[in-house]
C-alpha atoms as a PDB file:
ATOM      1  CA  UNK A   1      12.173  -3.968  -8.976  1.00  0.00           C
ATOM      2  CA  UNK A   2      11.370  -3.798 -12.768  1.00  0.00           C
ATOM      3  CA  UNK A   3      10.520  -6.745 -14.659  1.00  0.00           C
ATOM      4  CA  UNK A   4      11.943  -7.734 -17.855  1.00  0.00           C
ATOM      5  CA  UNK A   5      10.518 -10.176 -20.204  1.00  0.00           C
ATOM      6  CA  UNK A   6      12.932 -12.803 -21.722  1.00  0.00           C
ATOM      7  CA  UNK A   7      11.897 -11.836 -24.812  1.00  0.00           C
ATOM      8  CA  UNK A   8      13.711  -8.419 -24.825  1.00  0.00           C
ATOM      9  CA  UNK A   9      17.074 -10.459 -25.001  1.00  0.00           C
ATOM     10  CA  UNK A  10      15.210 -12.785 -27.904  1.00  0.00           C
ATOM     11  CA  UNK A  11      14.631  -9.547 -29.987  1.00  0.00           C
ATOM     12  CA  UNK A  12      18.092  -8.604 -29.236  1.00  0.00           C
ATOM     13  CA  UNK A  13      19.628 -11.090 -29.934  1.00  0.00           C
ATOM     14  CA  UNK A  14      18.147 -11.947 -33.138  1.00  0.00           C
ATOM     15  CA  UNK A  15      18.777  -8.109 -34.474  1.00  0.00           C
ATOM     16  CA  UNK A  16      22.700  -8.564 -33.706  1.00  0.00           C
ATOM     17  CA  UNK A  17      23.599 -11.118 -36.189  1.00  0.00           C
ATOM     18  CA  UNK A  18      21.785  -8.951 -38.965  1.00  0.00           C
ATOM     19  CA  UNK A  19      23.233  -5.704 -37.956  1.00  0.00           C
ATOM     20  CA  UNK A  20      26.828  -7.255 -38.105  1.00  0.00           C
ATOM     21  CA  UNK A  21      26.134  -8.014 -41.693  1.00  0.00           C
ATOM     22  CA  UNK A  22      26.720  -4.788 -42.992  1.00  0.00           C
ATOM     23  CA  UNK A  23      28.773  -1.419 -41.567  1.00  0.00           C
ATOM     24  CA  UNK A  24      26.242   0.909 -40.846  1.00  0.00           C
ATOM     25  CA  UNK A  25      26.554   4.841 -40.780  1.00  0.00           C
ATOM     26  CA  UNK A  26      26.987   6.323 -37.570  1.00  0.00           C
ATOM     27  CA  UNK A  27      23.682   8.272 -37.994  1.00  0.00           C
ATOM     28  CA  UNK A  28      21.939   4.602 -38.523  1.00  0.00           C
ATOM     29  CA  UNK A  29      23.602   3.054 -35.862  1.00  0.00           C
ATOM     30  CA  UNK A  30      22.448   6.105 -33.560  1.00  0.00           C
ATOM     31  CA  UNK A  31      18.728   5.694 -34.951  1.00  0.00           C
ATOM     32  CA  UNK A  32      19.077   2.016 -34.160  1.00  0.00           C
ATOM     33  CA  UNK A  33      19.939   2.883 -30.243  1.00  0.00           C
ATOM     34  CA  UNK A  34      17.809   5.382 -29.839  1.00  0.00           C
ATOM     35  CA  UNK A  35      14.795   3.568 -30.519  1.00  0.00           C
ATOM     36  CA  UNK A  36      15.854   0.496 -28.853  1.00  0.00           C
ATOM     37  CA  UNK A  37      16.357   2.593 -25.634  1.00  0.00           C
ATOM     38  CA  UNK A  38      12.861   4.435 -26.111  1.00  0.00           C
ATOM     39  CA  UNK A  39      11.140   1.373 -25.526  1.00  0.00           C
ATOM     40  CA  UNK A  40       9.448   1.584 -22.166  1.00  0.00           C
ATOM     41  CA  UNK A  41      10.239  -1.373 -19.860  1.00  0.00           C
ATOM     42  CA  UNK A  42       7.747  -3.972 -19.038  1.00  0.00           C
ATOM     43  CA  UNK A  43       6.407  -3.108 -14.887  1.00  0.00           C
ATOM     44  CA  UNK A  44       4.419  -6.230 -14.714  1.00  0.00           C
ATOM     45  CA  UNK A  45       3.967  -9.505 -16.292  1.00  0.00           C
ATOM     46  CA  UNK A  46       0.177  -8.692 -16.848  1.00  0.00           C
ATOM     47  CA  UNK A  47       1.739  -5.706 -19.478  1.00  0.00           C
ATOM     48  CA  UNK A  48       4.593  -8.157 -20.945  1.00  0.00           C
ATOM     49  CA  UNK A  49       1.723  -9.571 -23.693  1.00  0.00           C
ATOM     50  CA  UNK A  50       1.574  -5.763 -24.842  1.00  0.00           C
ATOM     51  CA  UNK A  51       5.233  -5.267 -24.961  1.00  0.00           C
ATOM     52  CA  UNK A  52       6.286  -8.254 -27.056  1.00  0.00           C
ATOM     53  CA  UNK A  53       3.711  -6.723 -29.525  1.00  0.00           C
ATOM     54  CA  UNK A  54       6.071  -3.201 -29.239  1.00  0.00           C
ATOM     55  CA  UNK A  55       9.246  -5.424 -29.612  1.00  0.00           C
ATOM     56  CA  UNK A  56       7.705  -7.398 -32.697  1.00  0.00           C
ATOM     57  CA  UNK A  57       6.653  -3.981 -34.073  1.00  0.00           C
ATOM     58  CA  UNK A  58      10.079  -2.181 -33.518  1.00  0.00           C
ATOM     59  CA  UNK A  59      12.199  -5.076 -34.866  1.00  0.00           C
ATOM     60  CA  UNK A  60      10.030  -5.109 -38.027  1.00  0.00           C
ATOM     61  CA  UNK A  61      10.943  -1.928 -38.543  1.00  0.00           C
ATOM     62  CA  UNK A  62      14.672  -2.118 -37.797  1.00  0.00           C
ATOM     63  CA  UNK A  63      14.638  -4.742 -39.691  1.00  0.00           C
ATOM     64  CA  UNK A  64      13.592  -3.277 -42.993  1.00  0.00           C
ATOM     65  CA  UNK A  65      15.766  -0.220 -42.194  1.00  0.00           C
ATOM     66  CA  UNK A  66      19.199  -2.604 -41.863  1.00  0.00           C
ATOM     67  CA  UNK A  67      17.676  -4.050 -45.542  1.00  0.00           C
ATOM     68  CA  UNK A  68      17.436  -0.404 -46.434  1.00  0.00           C
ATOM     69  CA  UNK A  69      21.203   0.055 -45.694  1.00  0.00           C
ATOM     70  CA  UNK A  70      22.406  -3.005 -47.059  1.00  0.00           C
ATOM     71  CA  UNK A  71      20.860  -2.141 -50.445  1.00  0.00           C
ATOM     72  CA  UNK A  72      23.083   1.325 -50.446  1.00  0.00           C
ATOM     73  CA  UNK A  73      26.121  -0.143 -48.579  1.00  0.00           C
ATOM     74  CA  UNK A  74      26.897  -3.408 -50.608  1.00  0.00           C
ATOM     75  CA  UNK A  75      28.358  -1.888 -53.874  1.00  0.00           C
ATOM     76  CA  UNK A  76      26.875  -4.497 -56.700  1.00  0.00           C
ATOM     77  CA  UNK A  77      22.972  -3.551 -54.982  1.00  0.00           C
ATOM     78  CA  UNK A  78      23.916   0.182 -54.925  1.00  0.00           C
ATOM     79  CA  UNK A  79      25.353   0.402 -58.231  1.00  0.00           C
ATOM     80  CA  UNK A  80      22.064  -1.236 -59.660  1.00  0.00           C
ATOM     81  CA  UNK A  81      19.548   1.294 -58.075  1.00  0.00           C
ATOM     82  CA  UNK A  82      21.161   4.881 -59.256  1.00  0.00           C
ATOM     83  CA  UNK A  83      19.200   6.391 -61.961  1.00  0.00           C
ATOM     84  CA  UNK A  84      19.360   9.294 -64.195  1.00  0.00           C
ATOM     85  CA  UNK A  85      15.787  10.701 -62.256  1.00  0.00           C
ATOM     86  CA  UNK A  86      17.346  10.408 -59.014  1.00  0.00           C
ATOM     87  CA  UNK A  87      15.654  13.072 -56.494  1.00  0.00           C
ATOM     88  CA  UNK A  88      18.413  14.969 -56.633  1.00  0.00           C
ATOM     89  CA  UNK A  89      19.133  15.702 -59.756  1.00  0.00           C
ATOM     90  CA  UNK A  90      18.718  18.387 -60.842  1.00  0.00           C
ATOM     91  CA  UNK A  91      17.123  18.220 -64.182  1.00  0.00           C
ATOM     92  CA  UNK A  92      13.481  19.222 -65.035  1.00  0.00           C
ATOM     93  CA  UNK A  93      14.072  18.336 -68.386  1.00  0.00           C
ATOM     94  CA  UNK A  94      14.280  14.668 -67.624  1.00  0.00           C
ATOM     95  CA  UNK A  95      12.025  14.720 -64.524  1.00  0.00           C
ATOM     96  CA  UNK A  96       9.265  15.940 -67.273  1.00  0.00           C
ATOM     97  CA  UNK A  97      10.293  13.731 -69.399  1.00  0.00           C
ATOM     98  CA  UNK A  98       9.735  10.565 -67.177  1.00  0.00           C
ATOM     99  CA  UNK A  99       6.255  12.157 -65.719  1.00  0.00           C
ATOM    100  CA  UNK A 100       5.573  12.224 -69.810  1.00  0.00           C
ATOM    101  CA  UNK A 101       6.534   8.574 -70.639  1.00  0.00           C
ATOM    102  CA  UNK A 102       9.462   9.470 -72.671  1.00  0.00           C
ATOM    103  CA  UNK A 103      12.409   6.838 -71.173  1.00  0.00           C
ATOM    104  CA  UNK A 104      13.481   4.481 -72.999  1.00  0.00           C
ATOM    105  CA  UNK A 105      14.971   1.157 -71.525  1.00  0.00           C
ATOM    106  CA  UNK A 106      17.190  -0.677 -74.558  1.00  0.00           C
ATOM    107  CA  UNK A 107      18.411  -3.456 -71.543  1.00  0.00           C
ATOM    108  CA  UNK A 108      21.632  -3.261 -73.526  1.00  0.00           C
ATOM    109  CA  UNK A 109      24.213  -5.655 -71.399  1.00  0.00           C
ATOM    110  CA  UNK A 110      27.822  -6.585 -73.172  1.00  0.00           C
ATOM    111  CA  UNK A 111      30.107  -8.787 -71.996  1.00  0.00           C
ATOM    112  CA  UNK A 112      33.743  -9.329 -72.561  1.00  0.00           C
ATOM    113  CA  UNK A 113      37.119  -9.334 -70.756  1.00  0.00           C
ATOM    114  CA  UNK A 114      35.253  -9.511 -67.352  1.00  0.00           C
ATOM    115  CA  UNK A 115      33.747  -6.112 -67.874  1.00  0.00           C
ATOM    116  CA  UNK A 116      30.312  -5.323 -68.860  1.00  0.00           C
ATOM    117  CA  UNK A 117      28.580  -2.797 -70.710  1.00  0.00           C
ATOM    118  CA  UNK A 118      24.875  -1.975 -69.021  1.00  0.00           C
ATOM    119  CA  UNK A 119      22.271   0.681 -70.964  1.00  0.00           C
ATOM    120  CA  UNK A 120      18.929   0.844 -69.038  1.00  0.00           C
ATOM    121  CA  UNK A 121      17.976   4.261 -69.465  1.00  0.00           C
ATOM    122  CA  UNK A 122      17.746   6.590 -72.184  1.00  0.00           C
ATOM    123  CA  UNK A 123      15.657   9.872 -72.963  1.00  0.00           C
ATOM    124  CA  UNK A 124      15.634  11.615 -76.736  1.00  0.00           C
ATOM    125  CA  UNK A 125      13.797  14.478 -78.140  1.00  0.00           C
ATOM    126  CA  UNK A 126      14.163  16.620 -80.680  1.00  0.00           C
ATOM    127  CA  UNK A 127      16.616  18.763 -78.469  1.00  0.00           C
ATOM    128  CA  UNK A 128      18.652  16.294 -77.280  1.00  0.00           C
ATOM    129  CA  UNK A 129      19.537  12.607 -76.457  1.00  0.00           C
ATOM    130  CA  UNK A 130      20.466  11.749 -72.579  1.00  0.00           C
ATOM    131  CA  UNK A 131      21.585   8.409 -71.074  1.00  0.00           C
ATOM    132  CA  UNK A 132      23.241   6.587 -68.437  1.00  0.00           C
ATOM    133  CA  UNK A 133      26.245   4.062 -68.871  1.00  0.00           C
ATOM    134  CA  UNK A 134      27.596   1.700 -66.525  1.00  0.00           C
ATOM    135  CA  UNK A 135      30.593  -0.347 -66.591  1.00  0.00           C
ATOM    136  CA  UNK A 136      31.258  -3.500 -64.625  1.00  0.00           C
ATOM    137  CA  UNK A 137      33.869  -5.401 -63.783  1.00  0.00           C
ATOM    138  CA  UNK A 138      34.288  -8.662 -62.494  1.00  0.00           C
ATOM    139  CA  UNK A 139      33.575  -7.879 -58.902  1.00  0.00           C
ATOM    140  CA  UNK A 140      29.948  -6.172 -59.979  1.00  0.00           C
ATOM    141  CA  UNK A 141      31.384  -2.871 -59.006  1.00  0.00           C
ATOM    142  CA  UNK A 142      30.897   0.224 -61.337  1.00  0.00           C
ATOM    143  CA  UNK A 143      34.089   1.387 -62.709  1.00  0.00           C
ATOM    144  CA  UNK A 144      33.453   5.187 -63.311  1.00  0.00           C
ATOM    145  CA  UNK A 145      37.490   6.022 -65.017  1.00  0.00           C
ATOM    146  CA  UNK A 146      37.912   3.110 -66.847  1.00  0.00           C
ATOM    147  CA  UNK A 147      35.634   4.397 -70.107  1.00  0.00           C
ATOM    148  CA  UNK A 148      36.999   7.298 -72.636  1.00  0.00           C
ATOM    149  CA  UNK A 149      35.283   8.471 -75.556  1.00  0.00           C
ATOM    150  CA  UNK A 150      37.901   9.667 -78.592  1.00  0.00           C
ATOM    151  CA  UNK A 151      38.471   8.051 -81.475  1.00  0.00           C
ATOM    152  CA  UNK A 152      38.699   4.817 -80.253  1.00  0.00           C
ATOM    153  CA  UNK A 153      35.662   4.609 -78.309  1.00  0.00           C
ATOM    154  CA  UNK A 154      32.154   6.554 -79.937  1.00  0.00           C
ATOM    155  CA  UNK A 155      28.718   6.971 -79.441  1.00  0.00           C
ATOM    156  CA  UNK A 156      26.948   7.977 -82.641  1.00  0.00           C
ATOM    157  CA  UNK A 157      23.633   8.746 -83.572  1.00  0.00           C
ATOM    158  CA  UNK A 158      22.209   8.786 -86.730  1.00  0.00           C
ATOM    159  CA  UNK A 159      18.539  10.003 -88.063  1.00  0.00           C
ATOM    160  CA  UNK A 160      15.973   7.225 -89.755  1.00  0.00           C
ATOM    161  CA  UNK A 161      18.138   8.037 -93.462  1.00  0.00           C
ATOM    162  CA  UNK A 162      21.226   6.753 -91.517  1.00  0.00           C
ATOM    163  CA  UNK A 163      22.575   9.838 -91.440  1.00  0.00           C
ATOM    164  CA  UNK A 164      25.238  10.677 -88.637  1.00  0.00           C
ATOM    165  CA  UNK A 165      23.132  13.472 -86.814  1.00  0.00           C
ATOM    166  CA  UNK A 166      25.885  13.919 -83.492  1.00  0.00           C
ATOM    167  CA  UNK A 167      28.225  12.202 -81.161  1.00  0.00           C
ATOM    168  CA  UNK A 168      27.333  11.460 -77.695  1.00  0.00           C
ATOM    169  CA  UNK A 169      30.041  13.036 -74.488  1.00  0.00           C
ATOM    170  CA  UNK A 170      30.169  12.051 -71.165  1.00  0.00           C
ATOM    171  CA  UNK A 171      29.093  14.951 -69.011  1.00  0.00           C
ATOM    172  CA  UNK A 172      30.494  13.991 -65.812  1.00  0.00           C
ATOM    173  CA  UNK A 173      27.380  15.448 -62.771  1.00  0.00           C
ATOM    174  CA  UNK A 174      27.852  11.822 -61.154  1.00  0.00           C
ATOM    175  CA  UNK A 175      29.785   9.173 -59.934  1.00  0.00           C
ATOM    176  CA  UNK A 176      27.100   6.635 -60.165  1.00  0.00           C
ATOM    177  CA  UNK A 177      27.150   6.201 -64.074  1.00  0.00           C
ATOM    178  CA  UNK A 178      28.745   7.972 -67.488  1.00  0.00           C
ATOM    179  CA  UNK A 179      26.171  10.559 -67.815  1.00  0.00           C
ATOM    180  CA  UNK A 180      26.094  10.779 -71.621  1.00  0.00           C
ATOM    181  CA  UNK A 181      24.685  13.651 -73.719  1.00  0.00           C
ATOM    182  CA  UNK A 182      24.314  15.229 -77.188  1.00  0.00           C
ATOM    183  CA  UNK A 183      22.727  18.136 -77.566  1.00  0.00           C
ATOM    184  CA  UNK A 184      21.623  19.397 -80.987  1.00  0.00           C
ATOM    185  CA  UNK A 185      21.814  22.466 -82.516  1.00  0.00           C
ATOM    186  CA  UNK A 186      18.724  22.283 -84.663  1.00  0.00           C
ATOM    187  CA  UNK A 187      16.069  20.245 -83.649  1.00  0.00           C
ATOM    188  CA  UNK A 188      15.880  16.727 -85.341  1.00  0.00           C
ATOM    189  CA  UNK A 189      13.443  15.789 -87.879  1.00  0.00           C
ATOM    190  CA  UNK A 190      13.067  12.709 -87.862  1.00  0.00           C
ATOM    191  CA  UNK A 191      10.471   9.659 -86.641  1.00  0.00           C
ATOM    192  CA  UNK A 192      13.427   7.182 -85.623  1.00  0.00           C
ATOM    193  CA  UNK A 193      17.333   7.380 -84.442  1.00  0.00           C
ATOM    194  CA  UNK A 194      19.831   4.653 -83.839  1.00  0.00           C
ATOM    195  CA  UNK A 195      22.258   4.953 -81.343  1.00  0.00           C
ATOM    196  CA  UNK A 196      25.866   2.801 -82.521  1.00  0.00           C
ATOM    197  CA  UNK A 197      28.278   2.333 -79.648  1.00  0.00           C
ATOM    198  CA  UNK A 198      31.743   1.123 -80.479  1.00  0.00           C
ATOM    199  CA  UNK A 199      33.640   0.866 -77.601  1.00  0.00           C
ATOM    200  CA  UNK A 200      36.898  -1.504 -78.613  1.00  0.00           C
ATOM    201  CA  UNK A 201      39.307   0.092 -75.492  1.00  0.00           C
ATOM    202  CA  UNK A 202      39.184   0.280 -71.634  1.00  0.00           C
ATOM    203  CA  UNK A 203      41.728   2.110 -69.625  1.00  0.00           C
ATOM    204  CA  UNK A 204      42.474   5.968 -69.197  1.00  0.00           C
ATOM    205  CA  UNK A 205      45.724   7.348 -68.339  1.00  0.00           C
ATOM    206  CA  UNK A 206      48.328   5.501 -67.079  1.00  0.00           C
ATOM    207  CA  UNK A 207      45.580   2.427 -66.434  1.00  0.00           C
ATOM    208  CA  UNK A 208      46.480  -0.672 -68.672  1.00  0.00           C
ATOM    209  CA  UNK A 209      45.042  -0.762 -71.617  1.00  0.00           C
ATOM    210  CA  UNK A 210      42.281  -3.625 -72.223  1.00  0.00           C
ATOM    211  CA  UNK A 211      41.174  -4.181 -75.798  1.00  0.00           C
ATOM    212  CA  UNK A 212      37.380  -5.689 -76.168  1.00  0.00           C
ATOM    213  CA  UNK A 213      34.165  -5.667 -78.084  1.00  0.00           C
ATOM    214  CA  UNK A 214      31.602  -3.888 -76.192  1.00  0.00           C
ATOM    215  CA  UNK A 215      29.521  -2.634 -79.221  1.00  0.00           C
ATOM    216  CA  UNK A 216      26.220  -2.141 -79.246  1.00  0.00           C
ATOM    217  CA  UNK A 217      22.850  -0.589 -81.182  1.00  0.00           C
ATOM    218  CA  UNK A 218      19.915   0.398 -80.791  1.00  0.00           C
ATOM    219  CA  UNK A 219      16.872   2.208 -82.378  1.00  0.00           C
ATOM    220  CA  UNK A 220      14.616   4.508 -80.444  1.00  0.00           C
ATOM    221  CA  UNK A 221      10.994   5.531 -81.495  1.00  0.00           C
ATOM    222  CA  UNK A 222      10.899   9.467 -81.978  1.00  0.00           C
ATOM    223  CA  UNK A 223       7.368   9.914 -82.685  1.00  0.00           C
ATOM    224  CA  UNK A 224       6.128  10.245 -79.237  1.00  0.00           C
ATOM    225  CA  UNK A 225       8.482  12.616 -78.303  1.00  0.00           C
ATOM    226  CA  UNK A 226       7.896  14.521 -81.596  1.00  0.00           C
ATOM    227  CA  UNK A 227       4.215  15.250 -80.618  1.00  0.00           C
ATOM    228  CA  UNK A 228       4.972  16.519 -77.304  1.00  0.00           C
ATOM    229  CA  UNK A 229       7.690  18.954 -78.135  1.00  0.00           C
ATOM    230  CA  UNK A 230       7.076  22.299 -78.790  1.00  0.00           C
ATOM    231  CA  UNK A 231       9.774  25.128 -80.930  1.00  0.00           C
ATOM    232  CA  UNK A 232       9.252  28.637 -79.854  1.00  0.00           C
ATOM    233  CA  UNK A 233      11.423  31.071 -82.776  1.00  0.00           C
ATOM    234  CA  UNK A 234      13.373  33.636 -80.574  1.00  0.00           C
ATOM    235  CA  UNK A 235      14.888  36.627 -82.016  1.00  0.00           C
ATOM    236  CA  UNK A 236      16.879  39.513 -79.848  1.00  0.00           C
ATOM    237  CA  UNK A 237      20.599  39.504 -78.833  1.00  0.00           C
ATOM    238  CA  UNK A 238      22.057  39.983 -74.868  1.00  0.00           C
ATOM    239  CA  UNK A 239      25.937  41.414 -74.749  1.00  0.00           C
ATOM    240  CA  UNK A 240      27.184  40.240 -71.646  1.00  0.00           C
ATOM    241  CA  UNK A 241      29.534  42.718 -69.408  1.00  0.00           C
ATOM    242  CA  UNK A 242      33.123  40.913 -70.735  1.00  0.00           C
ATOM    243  CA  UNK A 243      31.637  41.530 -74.003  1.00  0.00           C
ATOM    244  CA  UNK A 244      30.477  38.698 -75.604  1.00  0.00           C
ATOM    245  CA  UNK A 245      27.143  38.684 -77.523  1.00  0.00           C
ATOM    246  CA  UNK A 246      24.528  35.555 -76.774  1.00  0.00           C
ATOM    247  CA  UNK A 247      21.954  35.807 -80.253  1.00  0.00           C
ATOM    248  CA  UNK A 248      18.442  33.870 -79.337  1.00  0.00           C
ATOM    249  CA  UNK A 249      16.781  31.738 -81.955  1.00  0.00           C
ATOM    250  CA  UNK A 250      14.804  29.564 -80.442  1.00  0.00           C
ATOM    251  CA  UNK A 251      13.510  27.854 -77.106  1.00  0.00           C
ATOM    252  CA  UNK A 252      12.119  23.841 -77.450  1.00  0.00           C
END
């Protein structure tokens, strides 16, 4: 006859409460009962001193993996934790550029008609200008279709004269944010660029149309950037098999 300590049904019972708090995976759930069954019962009471140890150990660690789920499970936390250097993107331009220091974190945050504007990241060089836009609404949950950029909603940037130097796109890649880009076709010149949001409308397609002032500005230091970008001058041409012809002028 096996004994079992009273404390297995503590553990357990403690875990259940905090498990019900969020809806876990399948695949969690299944790592959850697996390692709870892999615990070896207790023969004696002269081993029980050893096992509470194991339980205290294993909950511990089930417990920071349920935290680990309810950070990517509860929308608001989830939202706030996607990134443009996520490990899966697939970018080595902006993995490099985070390794070399080059983000840029504006904290922009608008507010009005219960939605909110958020700008935490943003990466420039001379090549091109990258950066992630959320948009909240009163719930804290990211609204990826409510934002179009036209001519009622830009993103401009303009060069240290205040010269309009291109207009920033959203290139889709993710549902997590508005992946905005511009990419130039001559490499900028300049030691400073301010990028001038003016987004007046919400709403796309047959969504109602909410009119608001989430305008914003900001001014991003070039210079570091500058020194660690490098222009190679390409020449040659490549004549693809449909026929059209790809000229090279430069790599940066």
């Amino acid at each position: 006859m096996s004994y079992h300590d009273p404390f297995d049904h503590e553990i357990k019972q403690f875990l259940k409460p905090k498990s019900q708090d969020v809806v876990l995976p399948d695949t969690v759930q299944m790592a959850v009962e697996n390692a709870l069954s892999s615990l070896p019962e207790q023969r004696s009471k002269k081993n029980a001193r050893l096992n509470r140890w194991r339980w205290a150990a294993a909950s511990i660690a089930l417990l920071f993996a349920l935290g680990a789920v309810m950070i990517y499970t509860v929308p608001t936390f989830a939202e706030m934790i996607r990134s443009l250097f996520a490990k899966d993107n697939p970018d080595i331009g902006l993995l490099r550029a985070q390794e070399l220091g080059l983000v840029h974190n504006p904290h922009i945050k608008v507010k009005d008609k219960g939605y909110t504007l958020v700008i935490e990241e943003v990466v420039a060089d001379p090549a091109r200008v990258t950066l992630a836009l959320q948009l909240f609404d009163k719930q804290g949950e990211h609204d990826r279709y409510k934002l179009s950029l036209g001519e009622q909603n830009t993103i401009t940037i303009k060069d240290a004269q205040g010269n309009n130097v291109g207009s920033m796109y959203d290139m889709g890649y993710t549902n997590d944010f508005y992946y905005m880009v511009e990419f130039f076709s001559e490499p900028l010149q300049t030691d400073k660029i301010t990028i001038e949001g003016n987004i007046n409308n919400l709403g796309t397609g047959n969504q109602r149309t909410i009119e608001g002032n989430w305008n914003f500005s900001f001014d991003l230091d070039m210079k570091e950037a500058n020194s660690k970008t490098r222009v190679e001058e390409l020449s040659g041409t490549y004549t693809t098999p449909h026929g059209m012809t790809v000229n090279l002028k430069r790599i940066t």
